[in-house]
N, C-alpha and C. Protein backbone atom coordinates (compact mmCIF):
# COMPACT_ATOMS: atom_id res chain seq x y z
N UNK A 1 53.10 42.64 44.08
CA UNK A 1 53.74 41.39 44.42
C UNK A 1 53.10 40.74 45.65
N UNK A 2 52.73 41.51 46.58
CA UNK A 2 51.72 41.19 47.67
C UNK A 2 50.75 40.03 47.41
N UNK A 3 50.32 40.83 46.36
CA UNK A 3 49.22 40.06 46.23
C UNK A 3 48.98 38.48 45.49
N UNK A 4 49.80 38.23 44.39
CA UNK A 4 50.48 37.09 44.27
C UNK A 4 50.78 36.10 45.28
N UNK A 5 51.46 36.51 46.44
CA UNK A 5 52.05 36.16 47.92
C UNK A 5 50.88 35.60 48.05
N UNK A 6 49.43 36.21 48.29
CA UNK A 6 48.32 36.13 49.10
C UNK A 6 47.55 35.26 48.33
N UNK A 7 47.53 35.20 47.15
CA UNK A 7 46.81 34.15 46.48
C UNK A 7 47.26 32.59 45.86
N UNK A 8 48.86 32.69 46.02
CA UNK A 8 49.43 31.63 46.02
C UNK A 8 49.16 30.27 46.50
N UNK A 9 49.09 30.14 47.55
CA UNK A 9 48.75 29.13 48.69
C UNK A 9 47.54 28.45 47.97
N UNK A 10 46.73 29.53 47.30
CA UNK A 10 45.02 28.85 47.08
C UNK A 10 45.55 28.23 45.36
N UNK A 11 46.62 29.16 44.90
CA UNK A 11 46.30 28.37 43.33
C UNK A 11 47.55 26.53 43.47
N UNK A 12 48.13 26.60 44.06
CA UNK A 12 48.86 26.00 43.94
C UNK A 12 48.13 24.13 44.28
N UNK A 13 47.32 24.27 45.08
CA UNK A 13 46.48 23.36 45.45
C UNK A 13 45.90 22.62 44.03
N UNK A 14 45.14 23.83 43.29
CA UNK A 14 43.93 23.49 42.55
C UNK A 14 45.22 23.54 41.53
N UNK A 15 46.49 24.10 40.82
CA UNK A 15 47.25 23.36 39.65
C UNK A 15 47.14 21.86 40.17
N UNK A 16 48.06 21.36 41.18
CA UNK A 16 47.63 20.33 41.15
C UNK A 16 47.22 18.98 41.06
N UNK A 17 45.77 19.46 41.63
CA UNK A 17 44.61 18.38 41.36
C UNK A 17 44.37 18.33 39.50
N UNK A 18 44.60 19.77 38.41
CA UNK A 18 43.99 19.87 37.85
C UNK A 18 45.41 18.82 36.71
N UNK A 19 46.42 19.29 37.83
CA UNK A 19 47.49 18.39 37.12
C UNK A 19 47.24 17.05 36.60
N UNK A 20 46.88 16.62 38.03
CA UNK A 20 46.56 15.27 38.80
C UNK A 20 45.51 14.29 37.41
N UNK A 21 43.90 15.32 38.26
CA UNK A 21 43.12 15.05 37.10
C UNK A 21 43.72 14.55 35.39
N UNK A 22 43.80 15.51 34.65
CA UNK A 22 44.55 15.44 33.11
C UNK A 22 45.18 13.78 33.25
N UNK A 23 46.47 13.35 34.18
CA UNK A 23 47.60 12.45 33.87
C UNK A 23 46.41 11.45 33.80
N UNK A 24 45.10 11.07 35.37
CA UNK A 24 45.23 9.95 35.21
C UNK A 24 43.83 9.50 34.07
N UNK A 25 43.24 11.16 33.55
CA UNK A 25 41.98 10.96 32.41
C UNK A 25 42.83 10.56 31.40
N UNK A 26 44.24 10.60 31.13
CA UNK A 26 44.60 10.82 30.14
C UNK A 26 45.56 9.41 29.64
N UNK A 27 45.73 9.03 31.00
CA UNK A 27 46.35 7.24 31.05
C UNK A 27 45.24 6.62 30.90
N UNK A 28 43.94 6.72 31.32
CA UNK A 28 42.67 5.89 31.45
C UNK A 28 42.32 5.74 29.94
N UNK A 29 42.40 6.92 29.36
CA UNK A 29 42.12 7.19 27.78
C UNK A 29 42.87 6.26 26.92
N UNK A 30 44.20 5.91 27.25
CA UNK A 30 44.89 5.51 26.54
C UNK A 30 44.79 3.62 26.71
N UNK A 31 44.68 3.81 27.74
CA UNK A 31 44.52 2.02 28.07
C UNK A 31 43.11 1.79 27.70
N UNK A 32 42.03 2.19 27.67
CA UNK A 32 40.81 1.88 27.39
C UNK A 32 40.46 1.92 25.85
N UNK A 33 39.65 0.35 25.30
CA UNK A 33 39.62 -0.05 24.25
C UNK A 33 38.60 0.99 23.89
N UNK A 34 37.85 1.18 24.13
CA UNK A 34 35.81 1.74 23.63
C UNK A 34 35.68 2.91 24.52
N UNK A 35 35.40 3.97 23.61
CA UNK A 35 34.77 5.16 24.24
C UNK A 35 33.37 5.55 23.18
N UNK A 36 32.79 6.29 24.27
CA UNK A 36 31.81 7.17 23.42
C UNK A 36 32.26 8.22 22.84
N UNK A 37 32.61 8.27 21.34
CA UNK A 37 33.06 8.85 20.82
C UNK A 37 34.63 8.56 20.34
N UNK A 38 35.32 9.54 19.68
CA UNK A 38 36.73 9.29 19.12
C UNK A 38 37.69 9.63 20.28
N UNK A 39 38.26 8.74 20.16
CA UNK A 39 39.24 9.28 21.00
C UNK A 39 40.03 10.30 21.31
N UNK A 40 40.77 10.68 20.03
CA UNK A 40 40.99 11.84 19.61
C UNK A 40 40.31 13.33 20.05
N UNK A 41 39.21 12.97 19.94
CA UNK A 41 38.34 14.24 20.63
C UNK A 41 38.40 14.30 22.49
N UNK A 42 38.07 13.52 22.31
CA UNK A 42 38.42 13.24 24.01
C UNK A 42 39.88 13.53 24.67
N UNK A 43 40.46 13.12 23.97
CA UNK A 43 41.68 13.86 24.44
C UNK A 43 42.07 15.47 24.38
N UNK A 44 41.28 16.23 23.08
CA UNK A 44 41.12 17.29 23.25
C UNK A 44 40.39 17.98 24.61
N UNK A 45 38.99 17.65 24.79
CA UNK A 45 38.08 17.84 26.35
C UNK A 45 38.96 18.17 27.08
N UNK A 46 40.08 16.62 27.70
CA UNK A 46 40.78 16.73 28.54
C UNK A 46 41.63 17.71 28.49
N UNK A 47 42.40 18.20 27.34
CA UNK A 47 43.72 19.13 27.54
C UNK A 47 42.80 20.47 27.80
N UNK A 48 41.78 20.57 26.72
CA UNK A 48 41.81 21.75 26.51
C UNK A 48 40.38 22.76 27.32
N UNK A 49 39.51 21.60 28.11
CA UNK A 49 38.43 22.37 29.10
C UNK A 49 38.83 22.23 30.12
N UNK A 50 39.47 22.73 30.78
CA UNK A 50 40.75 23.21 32.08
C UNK A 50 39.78 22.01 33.29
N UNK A 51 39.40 22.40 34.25
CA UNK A 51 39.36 21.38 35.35
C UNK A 51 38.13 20.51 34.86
N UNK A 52 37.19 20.74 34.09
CA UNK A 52 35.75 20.37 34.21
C UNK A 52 36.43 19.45 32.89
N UNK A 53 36.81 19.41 32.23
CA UNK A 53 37.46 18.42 30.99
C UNK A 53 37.57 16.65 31.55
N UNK A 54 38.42 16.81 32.44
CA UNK A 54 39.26 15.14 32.80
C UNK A 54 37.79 14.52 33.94
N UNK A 55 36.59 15.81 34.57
CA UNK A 55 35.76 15.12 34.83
C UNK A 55 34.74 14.50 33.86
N UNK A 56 34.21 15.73 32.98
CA UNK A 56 33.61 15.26 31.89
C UNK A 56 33.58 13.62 31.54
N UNK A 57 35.18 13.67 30.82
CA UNK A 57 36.11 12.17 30.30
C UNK A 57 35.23 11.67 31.73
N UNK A 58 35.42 11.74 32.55
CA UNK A 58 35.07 10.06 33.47
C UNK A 58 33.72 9.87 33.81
N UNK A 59 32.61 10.90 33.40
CA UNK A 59 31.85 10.78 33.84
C UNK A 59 30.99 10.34 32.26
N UNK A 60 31.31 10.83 31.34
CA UNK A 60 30.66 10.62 30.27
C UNK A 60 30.92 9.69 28.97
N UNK A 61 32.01 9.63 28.88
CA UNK A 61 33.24 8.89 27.64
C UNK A 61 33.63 7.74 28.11
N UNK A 62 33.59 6.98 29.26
CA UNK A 62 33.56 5.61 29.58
C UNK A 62 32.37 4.86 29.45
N UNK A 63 32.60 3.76 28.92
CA UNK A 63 31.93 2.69 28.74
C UNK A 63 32.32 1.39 28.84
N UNK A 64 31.04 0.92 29.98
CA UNK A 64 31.62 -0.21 30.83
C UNK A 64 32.17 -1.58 29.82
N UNK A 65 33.32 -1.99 30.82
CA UNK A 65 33.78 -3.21 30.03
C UNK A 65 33.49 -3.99 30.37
């Protein structure tokens, strides 16, 4: 149980951002007309490649309007 105690502090930070991340890749997704690619898939990335997913989405799957 200690140890839980001791590592707490550090995960609670990075849930989160990783929270954080997901809501606003995942509002951006939804308001945005044109992606590279289906949308559908993209929304998978986001849920389902844990922190590196909702960057992916913004760095790659937008396309300028």
């Amino acid at each position: 149980m200690d140890e839980l105690r001791d590592i707490l502090p550090l995960l609670v930070p990075l849930l989160v951002i990783q929270l954080l991340l997901v809501i606003a890749a995942l509002v951006d997704l939804a308001r945005r007309q044109r992606t590279r690619g289906p949308k559908w898939a993209w929304a998978l990335v986001i849920l389902f490649v844990n922190l590196i997913g909702p960057i992916i989405y913004f760095l790659a799957a937008r396309e300028d309007e």
